[in-house]
C-alpha atoms as a PDB file:
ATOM      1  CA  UNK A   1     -17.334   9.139 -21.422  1.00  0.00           C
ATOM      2  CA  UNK A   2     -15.044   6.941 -19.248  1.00  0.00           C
ATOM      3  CA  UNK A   3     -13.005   8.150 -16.386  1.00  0.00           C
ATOM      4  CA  UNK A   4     -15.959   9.211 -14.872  1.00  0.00           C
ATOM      5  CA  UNK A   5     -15.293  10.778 -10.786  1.00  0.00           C
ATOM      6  CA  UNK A   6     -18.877  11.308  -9.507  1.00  0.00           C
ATOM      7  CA  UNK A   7     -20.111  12.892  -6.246  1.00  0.00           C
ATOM      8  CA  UNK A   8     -23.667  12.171  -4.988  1.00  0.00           C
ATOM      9  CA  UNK A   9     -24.490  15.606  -2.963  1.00  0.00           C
ATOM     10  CA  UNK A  10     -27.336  15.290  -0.650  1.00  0.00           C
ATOM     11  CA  UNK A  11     -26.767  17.648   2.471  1.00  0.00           C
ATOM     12  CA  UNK A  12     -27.522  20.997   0.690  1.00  0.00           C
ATOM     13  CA  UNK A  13     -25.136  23.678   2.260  1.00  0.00           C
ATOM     14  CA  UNK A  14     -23.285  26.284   0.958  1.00  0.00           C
ATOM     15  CA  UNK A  15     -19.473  25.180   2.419  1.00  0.00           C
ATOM     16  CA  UNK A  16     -20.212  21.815   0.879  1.00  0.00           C
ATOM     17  CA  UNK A  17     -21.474  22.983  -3.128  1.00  0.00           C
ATOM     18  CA  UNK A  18     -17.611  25.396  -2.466  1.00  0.00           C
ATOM     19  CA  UNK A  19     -15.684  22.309  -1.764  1.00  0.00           C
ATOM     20  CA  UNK A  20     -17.448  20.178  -5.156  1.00  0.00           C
ATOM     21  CA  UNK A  21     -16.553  23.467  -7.139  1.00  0.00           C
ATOM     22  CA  UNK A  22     -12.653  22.943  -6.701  1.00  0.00           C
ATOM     23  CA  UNK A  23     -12.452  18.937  -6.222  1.00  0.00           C
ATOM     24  CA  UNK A  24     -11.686  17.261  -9.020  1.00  0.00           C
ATOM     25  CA  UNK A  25     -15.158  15.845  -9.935  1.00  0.00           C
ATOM     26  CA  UNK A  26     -16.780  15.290 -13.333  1.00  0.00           C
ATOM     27  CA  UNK A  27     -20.232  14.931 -12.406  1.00  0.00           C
ATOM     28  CA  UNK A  28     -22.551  15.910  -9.331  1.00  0.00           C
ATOM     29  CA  UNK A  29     -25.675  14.145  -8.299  1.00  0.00           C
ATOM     30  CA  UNK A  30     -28.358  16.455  -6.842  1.00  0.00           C
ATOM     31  CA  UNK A  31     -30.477  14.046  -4.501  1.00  0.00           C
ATOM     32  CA  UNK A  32     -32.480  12.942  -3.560  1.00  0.00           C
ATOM     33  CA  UNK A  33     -35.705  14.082  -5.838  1.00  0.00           C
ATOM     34  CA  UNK A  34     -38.689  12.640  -4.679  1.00  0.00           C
ATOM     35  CA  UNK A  35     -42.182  12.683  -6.554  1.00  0.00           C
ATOM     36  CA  UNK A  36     -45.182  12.653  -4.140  1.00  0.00           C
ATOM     37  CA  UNK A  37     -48.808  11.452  -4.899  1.00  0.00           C
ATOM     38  CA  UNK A  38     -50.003  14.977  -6.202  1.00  0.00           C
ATOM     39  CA  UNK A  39     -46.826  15.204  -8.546  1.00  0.00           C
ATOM     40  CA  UNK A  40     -45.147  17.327  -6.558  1.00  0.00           C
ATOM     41  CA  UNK A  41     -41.279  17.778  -6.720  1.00  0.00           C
ATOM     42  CA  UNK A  42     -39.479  17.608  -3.546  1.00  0.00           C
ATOM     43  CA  UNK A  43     -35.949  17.578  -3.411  1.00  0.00           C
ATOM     44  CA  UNK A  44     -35.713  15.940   0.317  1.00  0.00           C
ATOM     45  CA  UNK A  45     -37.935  17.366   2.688  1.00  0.00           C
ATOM     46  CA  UNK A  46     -38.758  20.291   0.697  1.00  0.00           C
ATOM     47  CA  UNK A  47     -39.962  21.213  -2.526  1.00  0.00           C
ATOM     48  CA  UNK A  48     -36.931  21.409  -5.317  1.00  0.00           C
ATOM     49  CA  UNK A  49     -37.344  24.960  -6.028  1.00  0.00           C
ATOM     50  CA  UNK A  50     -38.430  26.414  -2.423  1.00  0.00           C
ATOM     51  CA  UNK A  51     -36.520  28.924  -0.347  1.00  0.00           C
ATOM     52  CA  UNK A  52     -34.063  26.549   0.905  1.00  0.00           C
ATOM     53  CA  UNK A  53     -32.789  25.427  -2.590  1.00  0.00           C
ATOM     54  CA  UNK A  54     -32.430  29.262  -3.922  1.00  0.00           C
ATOM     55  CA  UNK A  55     -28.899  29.740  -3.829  1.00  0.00           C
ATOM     56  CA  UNK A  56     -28.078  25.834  -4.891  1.00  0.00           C
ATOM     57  CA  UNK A  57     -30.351  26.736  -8.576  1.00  0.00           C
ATOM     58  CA  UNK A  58     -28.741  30.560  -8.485  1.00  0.00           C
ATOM     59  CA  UNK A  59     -25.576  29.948  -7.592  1.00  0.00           C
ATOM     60  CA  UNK A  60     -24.248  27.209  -7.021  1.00  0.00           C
ATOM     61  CA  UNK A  61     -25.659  24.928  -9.740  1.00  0.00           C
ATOM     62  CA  UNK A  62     -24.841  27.640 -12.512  1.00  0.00           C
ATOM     63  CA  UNK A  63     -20.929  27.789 -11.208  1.00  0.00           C
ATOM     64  CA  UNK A  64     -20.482  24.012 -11.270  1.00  0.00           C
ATOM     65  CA  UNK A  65     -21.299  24.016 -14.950  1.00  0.00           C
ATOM     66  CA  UNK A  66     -19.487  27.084 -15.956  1.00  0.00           C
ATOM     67  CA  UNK A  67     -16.691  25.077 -14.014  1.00  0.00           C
ATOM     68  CA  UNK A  68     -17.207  22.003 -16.480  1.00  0.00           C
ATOM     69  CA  UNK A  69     -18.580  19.344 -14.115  1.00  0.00           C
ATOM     70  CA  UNK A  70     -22.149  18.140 -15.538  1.00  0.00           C
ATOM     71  CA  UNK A  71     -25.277  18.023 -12.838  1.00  0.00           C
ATOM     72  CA  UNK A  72     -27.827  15.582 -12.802  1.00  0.00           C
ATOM     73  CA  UNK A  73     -30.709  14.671 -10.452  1.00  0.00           C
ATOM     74  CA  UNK A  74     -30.833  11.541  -8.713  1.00  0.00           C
ATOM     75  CA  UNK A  75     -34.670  10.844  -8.530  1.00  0.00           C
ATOM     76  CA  UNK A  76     -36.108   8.212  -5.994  1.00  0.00           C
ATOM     77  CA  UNK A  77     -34.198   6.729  -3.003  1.00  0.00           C
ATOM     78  CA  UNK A  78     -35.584   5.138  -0.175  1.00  0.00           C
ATOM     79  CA  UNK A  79     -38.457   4.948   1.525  1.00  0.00           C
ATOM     80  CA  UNK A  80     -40.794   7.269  -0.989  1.00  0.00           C
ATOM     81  CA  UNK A  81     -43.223   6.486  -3.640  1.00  0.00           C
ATOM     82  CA  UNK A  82     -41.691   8.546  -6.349  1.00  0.00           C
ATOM     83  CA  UNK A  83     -41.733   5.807  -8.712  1.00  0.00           C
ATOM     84  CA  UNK A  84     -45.887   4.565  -8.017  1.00  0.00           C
ATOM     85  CA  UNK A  85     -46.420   8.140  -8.955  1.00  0.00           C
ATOM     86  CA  UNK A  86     -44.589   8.432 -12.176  1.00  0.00           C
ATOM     87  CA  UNK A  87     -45.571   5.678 -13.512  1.00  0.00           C
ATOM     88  CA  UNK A  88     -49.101   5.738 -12.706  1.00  0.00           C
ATOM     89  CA  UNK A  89     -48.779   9.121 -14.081  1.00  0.00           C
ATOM     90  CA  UNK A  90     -46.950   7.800 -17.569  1.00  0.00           C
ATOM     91  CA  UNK A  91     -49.518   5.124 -17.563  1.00  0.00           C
ATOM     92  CA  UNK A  92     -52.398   6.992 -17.140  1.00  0.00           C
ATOM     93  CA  UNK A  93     -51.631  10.046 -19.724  1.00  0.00           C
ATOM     94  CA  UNK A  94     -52.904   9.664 -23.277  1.00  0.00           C
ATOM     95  CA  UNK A  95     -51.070   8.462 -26.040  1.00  0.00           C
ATOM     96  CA  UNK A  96     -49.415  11.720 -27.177  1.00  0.00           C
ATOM     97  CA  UNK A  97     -49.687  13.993 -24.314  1.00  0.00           C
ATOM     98  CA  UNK A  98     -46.881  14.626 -21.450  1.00  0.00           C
ATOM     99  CA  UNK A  99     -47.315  13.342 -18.661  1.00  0.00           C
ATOM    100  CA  UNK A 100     -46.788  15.985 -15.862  1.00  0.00           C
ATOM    101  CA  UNK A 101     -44.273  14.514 -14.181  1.00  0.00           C
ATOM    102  CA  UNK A 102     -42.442  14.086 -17.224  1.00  0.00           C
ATOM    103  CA  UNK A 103     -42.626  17.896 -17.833  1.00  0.00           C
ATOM    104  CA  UNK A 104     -41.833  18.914 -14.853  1.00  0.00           C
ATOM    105  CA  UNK A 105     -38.283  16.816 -15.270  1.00  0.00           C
ATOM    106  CA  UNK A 106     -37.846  18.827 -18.372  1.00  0.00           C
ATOM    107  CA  UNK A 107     -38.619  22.058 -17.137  1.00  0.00           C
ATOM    108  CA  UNK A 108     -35.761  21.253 -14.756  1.00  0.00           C
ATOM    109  CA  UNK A 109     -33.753  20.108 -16.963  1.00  0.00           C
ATOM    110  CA  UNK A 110     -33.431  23.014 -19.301  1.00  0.00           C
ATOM    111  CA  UNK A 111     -34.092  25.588 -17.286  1.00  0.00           C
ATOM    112  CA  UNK A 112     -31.329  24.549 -14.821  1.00  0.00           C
ATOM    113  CA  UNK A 113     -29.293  23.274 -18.000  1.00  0.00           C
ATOM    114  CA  UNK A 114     -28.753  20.130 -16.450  1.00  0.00           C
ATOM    115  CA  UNK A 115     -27.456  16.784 -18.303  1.00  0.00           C
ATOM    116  CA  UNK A 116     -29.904  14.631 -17.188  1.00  0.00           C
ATOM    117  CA  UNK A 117     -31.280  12.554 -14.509  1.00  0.00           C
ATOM    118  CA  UNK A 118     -30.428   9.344 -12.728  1.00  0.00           C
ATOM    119  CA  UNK A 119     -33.156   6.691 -11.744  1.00  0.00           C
ATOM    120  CA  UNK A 120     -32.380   4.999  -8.205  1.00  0.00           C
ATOM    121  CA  UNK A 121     -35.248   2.284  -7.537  1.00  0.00           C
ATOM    122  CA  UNK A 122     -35.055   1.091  -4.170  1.00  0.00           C
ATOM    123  CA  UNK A 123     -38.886   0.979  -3.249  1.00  0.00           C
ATOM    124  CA  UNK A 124     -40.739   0.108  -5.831  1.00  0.00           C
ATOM    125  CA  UNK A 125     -42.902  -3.225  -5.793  1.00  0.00           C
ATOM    126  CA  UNK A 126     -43.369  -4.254  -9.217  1.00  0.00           C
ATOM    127  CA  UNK A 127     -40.892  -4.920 -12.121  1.00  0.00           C
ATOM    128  CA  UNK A 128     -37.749  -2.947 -12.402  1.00  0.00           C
ATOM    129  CA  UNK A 129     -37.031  -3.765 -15.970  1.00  0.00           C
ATOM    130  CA  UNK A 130     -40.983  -2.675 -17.143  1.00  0.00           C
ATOM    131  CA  UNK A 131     -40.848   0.542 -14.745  1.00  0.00           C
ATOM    132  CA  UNK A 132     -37.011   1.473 -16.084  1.00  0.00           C
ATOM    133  CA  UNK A 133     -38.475   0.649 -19.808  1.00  0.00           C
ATOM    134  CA  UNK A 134     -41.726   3.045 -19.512  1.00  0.00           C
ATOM    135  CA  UNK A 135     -39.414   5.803 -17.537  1.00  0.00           C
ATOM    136  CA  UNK A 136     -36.665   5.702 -20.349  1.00  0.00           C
ATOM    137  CA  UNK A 137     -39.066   5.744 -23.203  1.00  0.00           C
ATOM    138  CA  UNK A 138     -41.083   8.866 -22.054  1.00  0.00           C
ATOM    139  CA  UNK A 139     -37.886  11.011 -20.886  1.00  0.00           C
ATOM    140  CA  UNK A 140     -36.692  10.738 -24.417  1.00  0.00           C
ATOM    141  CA  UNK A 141     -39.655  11.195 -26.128  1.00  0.00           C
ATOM    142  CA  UNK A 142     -40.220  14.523 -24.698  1.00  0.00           C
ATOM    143  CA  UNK A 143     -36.223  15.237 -23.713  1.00  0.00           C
ATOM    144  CA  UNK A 144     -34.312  14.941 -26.600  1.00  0.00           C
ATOM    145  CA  UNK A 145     -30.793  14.461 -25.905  1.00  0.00           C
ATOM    146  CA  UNK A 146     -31.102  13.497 -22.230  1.00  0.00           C
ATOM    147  CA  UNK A 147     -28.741  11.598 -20.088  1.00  0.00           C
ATOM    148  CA  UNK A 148     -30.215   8.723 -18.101  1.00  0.00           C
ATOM    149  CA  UNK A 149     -28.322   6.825 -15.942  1.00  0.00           C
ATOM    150  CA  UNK A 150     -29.452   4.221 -13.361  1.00  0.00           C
ATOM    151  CA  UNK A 151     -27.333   3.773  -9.381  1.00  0.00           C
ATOM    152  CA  UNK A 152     -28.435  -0.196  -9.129  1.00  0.00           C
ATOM    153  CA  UNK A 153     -27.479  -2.534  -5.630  1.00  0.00           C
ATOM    154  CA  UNK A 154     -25.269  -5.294  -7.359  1.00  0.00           C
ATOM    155  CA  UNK A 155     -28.363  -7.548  -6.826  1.00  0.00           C
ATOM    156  CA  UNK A 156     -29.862  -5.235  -9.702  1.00  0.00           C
ATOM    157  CA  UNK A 157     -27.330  -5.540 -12.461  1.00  0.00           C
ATOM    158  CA  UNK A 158     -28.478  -8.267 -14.104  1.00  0.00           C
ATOM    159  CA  UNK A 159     -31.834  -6.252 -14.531  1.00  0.00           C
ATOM    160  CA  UNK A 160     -29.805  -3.523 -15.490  1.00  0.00           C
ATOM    161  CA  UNK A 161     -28.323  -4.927 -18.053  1.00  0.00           C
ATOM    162  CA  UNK A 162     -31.440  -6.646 -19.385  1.00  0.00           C
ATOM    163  CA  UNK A 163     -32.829  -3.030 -19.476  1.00  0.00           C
ATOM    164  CA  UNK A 164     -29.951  -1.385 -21.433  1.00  0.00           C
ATOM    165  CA  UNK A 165     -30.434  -4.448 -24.254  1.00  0.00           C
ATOM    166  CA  UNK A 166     -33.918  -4.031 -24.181  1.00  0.00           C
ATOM    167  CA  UNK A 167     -33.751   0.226 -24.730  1.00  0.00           C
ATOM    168  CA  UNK A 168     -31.261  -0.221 -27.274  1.00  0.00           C
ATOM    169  CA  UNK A 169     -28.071   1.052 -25.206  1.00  0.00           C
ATOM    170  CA  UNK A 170     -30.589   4.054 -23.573  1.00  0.00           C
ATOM    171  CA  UNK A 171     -27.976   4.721 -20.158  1.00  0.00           C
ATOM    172  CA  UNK A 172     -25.286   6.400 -20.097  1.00  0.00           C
ATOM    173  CA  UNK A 173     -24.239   4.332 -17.627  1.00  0.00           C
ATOM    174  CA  UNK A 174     -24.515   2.599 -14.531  1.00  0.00           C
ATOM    175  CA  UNK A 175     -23.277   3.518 -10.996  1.00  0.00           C
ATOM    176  CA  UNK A 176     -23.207  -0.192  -9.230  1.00  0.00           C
ATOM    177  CA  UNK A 177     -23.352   0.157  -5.218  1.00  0.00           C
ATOM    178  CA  UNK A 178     -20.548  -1.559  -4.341  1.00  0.00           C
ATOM    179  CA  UNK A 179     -20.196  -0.215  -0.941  1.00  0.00           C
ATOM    180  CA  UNK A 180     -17.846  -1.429   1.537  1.00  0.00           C
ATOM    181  CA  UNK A 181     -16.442  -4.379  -0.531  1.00  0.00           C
ATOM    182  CA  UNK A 182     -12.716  -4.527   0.357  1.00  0.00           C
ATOM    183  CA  UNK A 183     -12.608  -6.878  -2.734  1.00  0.00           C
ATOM    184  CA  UNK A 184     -14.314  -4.250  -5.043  1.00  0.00           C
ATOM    185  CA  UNK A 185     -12.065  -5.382  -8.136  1.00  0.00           C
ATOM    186  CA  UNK A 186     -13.015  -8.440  -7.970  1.00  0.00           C
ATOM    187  CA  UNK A 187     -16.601  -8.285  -7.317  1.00  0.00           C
ATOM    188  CA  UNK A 188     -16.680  -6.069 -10.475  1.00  0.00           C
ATOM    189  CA  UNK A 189     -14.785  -7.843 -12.825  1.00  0.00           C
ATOM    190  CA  UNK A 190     -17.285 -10.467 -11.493  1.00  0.00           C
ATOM    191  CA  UNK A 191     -20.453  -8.302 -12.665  1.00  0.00           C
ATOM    192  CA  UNK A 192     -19.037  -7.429 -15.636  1.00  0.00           C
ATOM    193  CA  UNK A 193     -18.646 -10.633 -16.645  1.00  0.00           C
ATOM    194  CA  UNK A 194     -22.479 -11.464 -16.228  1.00  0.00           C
ATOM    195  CA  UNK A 195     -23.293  -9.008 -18.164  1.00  0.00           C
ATOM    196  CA  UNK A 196     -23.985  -9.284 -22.680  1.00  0.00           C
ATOM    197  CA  UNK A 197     -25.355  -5.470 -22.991  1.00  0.00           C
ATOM    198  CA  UNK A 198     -23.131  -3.286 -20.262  1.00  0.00           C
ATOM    199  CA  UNK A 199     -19.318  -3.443 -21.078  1.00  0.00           C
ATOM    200  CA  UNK A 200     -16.551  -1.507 -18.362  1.00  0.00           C
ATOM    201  CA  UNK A 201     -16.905   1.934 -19.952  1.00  0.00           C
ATOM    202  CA  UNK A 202     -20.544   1.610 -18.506  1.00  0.00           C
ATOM    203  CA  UNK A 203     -20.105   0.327 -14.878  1.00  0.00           C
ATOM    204  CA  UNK A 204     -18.904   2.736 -12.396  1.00  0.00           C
ATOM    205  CA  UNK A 205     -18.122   1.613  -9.326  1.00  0.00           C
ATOM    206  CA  UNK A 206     -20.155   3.585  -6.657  1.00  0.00           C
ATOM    207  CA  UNK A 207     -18.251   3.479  -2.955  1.00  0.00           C
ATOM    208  CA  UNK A 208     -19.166   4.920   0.301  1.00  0.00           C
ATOM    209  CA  UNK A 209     -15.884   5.734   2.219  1.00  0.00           C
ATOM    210  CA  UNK A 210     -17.563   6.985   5.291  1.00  0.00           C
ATOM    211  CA  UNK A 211     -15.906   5.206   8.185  1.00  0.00           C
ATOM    212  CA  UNK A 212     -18.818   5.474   9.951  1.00  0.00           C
ATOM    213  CA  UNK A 213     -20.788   3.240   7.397  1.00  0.00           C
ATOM    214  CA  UNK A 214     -17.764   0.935   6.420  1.00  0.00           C
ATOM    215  CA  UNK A 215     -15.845   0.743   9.952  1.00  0.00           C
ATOM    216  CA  UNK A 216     -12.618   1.117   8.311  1.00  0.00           C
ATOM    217  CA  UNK A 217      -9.706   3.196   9.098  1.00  0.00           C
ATOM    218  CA  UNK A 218      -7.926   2.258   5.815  1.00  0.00           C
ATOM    219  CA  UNK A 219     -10.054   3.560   3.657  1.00  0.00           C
ATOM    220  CA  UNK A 220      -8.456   5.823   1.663  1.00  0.00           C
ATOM    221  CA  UNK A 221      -5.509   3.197   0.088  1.00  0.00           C
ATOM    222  CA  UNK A 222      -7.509  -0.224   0.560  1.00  0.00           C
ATOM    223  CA  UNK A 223      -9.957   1.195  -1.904  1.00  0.00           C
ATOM    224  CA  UNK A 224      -7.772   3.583  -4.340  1.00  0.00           C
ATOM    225  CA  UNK A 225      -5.877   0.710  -4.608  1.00  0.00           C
ATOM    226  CA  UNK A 226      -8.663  -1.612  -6.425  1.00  0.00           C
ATOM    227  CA  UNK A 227      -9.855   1.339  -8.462  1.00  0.00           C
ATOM    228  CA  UNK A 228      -6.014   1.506  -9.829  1.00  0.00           C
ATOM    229  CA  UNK A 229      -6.313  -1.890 -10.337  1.00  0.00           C
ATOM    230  CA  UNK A 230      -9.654  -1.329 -12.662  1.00  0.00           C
ATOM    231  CA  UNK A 231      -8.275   1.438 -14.088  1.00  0.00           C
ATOM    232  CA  UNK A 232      -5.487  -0.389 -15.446  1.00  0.00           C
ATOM    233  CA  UNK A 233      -7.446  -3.692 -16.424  1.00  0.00           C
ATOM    234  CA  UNK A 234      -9.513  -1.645 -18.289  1.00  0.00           C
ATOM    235  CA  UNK A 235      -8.484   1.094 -19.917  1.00  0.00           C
ATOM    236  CA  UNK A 236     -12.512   2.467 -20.862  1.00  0.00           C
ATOM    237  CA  UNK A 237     -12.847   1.703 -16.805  1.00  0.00           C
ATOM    238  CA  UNK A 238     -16.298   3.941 -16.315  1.00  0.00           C
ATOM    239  CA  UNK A 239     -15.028   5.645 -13.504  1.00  0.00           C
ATOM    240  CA  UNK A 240     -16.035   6.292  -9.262  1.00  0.00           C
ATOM    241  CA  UNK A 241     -18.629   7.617  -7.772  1.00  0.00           C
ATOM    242  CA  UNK A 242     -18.660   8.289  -3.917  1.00  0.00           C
ATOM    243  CA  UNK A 243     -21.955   8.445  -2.162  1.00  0.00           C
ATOM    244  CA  UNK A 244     -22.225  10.680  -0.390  1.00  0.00           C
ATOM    245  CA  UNK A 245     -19.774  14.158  -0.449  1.00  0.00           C
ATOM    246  CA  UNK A 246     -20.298  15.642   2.739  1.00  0.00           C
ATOM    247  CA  UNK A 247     -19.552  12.280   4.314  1.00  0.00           C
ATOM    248  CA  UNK A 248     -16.031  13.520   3.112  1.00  0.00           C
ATOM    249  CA  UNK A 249     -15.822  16.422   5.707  1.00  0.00           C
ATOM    250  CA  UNK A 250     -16.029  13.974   8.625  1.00  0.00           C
ATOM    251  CA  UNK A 251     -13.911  11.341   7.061  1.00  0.00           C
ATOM    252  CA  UNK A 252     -10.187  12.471   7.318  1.00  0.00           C
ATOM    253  CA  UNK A 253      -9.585  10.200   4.351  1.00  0.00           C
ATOM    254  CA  UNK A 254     -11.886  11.305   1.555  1.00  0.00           C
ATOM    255  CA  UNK A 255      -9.938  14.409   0.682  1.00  0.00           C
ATOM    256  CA  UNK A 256      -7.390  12.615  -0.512  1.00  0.00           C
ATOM    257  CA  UNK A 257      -9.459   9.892  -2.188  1.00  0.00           C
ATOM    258  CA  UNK A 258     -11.068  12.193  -4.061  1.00  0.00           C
ATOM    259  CA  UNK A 259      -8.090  13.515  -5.481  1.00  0.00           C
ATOM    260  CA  UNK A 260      -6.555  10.008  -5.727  1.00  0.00           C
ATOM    261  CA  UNK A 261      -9.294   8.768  -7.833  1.00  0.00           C
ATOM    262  CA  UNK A 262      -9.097  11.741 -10.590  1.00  0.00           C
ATOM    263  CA  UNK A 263      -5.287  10.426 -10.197  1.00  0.00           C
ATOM    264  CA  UNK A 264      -5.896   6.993 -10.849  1.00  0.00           C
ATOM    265  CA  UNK A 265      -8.428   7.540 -13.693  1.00  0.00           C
ATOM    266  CA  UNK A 266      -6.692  10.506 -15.572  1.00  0.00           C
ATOM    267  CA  UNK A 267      -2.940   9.658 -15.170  1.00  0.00           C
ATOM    268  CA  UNK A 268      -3.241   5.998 -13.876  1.00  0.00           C
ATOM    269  CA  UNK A 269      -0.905   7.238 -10.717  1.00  0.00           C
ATOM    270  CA  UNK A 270      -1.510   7.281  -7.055  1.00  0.00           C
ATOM    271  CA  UNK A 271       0.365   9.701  -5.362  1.00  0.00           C
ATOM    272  CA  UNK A 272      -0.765   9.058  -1.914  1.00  0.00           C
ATOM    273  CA  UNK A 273      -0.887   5.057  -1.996  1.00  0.00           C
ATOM    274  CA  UNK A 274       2.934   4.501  -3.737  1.00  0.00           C
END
């Protein structure tokens, strides 16, 4: 589904999941999931179902779907050994048999009716292509019908893309990190170009807008204005993704970029950058 307009939501608080129920997002991100050595589910720095998260899986979660955005988890992230654990637990689990960690995704995913999950490797030592091959192969087996996606640093496209030949087209799609790149258009069309198995309807352009991270004041036009650009170069353009959404509330900017970006997807119009 192109036209994608995706918010990562990490900081778990109840004024933020109000503001992602009105914006004009398709898709949330739930993250960051991480997988500890004993198999555990943590979303954060506390387990995904705990006290904290009870209103985000009663309420909030529940609303955002009746609204018709679609939720996934983003599992991994930095600085955690989420994937040494699954895959030592895929590895490890008889031919034929769940692994746990595996179930416990699924559990997730249909008790929270949730579209599916998204894989972000950023610590893992061995090969990206074999880990994202094993991952993919036992979330369908036992999750029929399941979305996987994949949030790669450009430096990981090219295994991306080797990874969506090799599965047969498995993800959805791919959010690329293209974070403060005032030449975003460019650098796209430049990794779409590299790529023989990932065409535009499958590359969304993931940006972080947060002045803070970027140092930039200009945010909001410098980058609507290359997503209208991709938008209009290609008319299956995958969509945006902004990591992360309560970096919006202390960027003065991101209000109207979000809103901007459904513009420029949807309608191909900018009415804040004319």
């Amino acid at each position: 589904m192109p036209g994608r307009n995706i918010a990562y939501y990490q900081t778990i608080q109840d004024t933020y999941s109000q503001a992602l129920l009105s914006a004009p997002v398709s898709h949330i991100y739930i993250a960051a999931v991480h997988v500890h050595s004993d198999r555990s589910f943590w979303l954060n720095d506390d387990p995904i179902e705990g006290p904290r998260y009870q209103s985000l899986w009663a309420q909030w979660v529940p609303r955002w779907i009746a609204s018709g955005k679609r939720v996934l988890l983003l599992l991994g992230g930095a600085g955690n050994g989420t994937w040494d654990t699954i895959i030592k637990d895929i590895d490890t689990t008889p031919p034929g048999t769940e692994p746990v960690t595996v179930a416990t995704i699924r559990r997730l995913v249909q008790t929270y009716r949730l579209t599916g999950v998204d894989l972000d490797v950023e610590t893992y030592g061995g090969s990206l292509v074999d880990l994202a091959i094993a991952v993919i192969a036992a979330l369908r087996t036992w999750i029929p019908g399941i979305t996987v996606t994949m949030s790669p640093i450009v430096g990981q496209v090219a295994d991306t893309d080797t990874i969506q030949g090799k599965t047969g087209g498995a993800l959805g799609w791919a959010n690329v990190q293209i974070y403060c790149d005032t030449q975003l258009a460019t650098t796209y069309a430049d990794l779409l170009q590299s790529c023989s198995h990932l065409d535009s309807s499958h590359l969304v352009a993931a940006v972080d807008l947060d002045p803070g991270c970027c140092d930039s004041q200009a945010t909001l036009c410098a980058y609507a204005n290359q997503i209208f650009q991709l938008a209009r170069r290609y008319p299956g353009f995958g969509g945006t993704a902004m990591w992360e959404y309560y970096d919006a509330f202390r960027n003065p900017y991101a209000e109207p970029w979000v809103d901007c970006a459904a513009q420029a997807l949807l309608q191909r119009v900018c009415p804040v950058c004319q």
